[in-house]
Protein backbone atom coordinates (compact mmCIF):
# COMPACT_ATOMS: atom_id res chain seq x y z
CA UNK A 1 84.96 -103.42 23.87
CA UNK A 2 88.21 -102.44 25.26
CA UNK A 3 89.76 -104.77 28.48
CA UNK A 4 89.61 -101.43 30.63
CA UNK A 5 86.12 -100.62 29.86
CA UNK A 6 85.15 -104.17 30.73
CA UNK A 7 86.84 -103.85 33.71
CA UNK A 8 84.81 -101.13 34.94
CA UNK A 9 81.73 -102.63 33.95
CA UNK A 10 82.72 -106.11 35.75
CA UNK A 11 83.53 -103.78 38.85
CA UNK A 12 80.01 -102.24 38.51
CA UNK A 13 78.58 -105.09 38.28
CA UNK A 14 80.04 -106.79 40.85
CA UNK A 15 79.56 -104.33 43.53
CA UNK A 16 76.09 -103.94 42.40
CA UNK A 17 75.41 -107.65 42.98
CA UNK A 18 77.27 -107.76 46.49
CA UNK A 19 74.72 -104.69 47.63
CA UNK A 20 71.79 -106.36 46.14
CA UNK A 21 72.94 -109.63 48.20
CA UNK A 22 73.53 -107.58 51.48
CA UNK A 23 77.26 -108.30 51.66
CA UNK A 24 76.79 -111.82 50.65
CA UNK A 25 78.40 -112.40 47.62
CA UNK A 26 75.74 -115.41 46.37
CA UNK A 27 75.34 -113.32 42.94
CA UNK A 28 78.63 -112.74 42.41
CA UNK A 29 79.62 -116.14 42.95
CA UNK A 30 76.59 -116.80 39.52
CA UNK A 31 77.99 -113.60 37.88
CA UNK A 32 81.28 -115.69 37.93
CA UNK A 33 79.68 -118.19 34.70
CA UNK A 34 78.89 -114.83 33.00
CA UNK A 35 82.98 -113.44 33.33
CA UNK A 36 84.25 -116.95 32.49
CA UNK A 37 81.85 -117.26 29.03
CA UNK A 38 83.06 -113.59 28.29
CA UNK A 39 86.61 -114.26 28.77
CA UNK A 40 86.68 -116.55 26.72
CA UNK A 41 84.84 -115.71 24.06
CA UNK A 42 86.88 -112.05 23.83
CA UNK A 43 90.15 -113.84 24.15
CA UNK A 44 88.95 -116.75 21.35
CA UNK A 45 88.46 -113.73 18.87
CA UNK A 46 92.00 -112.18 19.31
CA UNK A 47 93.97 -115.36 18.85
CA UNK A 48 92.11 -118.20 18.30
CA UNK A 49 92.71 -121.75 19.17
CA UNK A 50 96.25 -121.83 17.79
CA UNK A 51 97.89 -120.92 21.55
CA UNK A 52 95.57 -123.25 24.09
CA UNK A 53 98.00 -123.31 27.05
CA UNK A 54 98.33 -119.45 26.61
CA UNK A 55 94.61 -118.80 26.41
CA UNK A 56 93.99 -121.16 29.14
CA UNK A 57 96.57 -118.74 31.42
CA UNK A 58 95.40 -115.83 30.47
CA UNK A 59 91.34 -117.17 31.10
CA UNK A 60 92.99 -117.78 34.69
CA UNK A 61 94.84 -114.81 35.01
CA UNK A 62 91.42 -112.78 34.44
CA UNK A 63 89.47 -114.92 36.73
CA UNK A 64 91.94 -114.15 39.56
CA UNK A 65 91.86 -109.77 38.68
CA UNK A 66 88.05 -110.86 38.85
CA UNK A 67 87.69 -112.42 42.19
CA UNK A 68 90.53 -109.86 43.54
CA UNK A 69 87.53 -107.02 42.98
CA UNK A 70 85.08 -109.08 44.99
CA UNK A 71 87.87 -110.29 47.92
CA UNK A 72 88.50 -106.47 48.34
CA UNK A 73 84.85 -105.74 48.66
CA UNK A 74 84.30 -108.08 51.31
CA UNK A 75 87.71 -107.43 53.02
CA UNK A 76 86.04 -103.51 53.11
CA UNK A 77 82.16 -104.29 54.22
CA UNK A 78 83.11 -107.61 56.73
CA UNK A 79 87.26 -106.49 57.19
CA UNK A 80 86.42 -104.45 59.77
CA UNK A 81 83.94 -106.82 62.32
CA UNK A 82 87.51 -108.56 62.57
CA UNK A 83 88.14 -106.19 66.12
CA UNK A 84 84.86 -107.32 67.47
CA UNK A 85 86.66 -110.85 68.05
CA UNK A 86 89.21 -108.57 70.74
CA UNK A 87 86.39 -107.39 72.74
CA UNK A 88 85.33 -109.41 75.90
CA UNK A 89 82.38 -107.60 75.89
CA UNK A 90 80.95 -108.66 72.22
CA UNK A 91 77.54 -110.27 72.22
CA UNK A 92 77.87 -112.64 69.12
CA UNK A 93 74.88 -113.79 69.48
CA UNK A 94 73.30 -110.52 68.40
CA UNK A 95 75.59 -109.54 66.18
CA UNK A 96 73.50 -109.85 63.09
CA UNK A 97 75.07 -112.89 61.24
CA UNK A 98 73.40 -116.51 61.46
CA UNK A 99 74.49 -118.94 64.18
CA UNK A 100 75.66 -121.66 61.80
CA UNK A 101 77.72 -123.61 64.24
CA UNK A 102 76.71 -123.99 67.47
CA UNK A 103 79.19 -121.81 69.33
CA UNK A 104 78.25 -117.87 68.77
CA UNK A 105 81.84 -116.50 68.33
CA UNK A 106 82.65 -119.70 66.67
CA UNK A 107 79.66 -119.13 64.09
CA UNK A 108 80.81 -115.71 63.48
CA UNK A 109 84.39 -116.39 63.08
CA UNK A 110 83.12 -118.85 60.19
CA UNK A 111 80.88 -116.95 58.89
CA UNK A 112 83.53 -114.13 58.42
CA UNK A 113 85.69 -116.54 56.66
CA UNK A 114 83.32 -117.58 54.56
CA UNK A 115 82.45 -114.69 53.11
CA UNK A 116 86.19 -112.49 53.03
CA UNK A 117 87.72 -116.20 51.88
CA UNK A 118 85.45 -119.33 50.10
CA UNK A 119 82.76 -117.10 48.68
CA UNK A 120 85.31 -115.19 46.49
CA UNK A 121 86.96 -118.95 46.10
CA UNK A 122 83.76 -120.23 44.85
CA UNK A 123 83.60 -116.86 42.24
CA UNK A 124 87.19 -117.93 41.26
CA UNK A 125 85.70 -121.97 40.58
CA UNK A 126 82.80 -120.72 38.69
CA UNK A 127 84.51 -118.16 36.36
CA UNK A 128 87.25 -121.20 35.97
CA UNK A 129 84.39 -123.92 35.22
CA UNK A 130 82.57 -121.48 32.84
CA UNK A 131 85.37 -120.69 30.97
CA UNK A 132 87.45 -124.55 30.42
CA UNK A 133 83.59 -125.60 29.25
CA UNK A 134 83.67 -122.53 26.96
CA UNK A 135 86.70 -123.34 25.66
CA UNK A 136 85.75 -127.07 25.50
CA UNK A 137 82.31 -126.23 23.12
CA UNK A 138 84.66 -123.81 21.21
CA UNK A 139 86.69 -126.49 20.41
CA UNK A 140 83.95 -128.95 19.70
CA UNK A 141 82.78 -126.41 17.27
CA UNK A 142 85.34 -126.27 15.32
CA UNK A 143 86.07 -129.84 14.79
């Protein structure tokens, strides 16, 4: 399969698993083991173990293009509630999002950081776990 077409199907993917979550990214966050095991493996078969510290860079180098797909998505469907925080008028409290701390514009300003910022940084941990514990039973494997 070529990198491009992978691409699009990771896109695909991806989105698909952010609408099935409702704009929370909780399956794309798991989908994250899938692209680190695949990375891996597809960069294993074109050069092997002989260049470690090159496959390791390019492994990361993927996972960031990876997460990059998912930060823009969330930038797009929770970017824009950013102008509600200008408004002296906002009810936060019916906003839609869970109260998760116990101020209502503090909750939402958390809860829009944690889905445009650590959800796509917990992606970027699980495609980077995934893939050092691929490369870890590849080398196993061979020895």
């Amino acid at each position: 399969m070529r990198l491009r077409t992978a691409g699009l199907i990771y896109a695909a993917c991806d989105l698909i698993f952010i609408i099935l979550g409702m704009g929370v990214p909780v399956l794309c966050i798991i989908l994250g083991f899938i692209v680190g095991w695949f990375v891996v493996i597809r960069l294993w078969e074109e050069h092997g173990y002989a260049d470690l510290q090159g496959l390791m860079r390019r492994t990361l180098k993927y996972g960031v293009l990876s997460v990059l797909v998912t930060f823009a998505v969330m930038l797009v469907i929770w970017g824009r509630m950013f102008v509600l925080l200008f408004h002296a008028s906002t009810d936060y409290v019916n906003v839609g999002i869970p109260l998760i701390l116990y101020e209502p514009k503090l909750s939402f300003v958390g809860w829009l950081i944690l889905m445009i910022f650590i959800s796509p940084g917990l992606q970027l941990l699980t495609t980077i776990f995934a893939a050092y514990v691929t490369i870890q039973r590849k080398l196993d494997a061979r020895v």
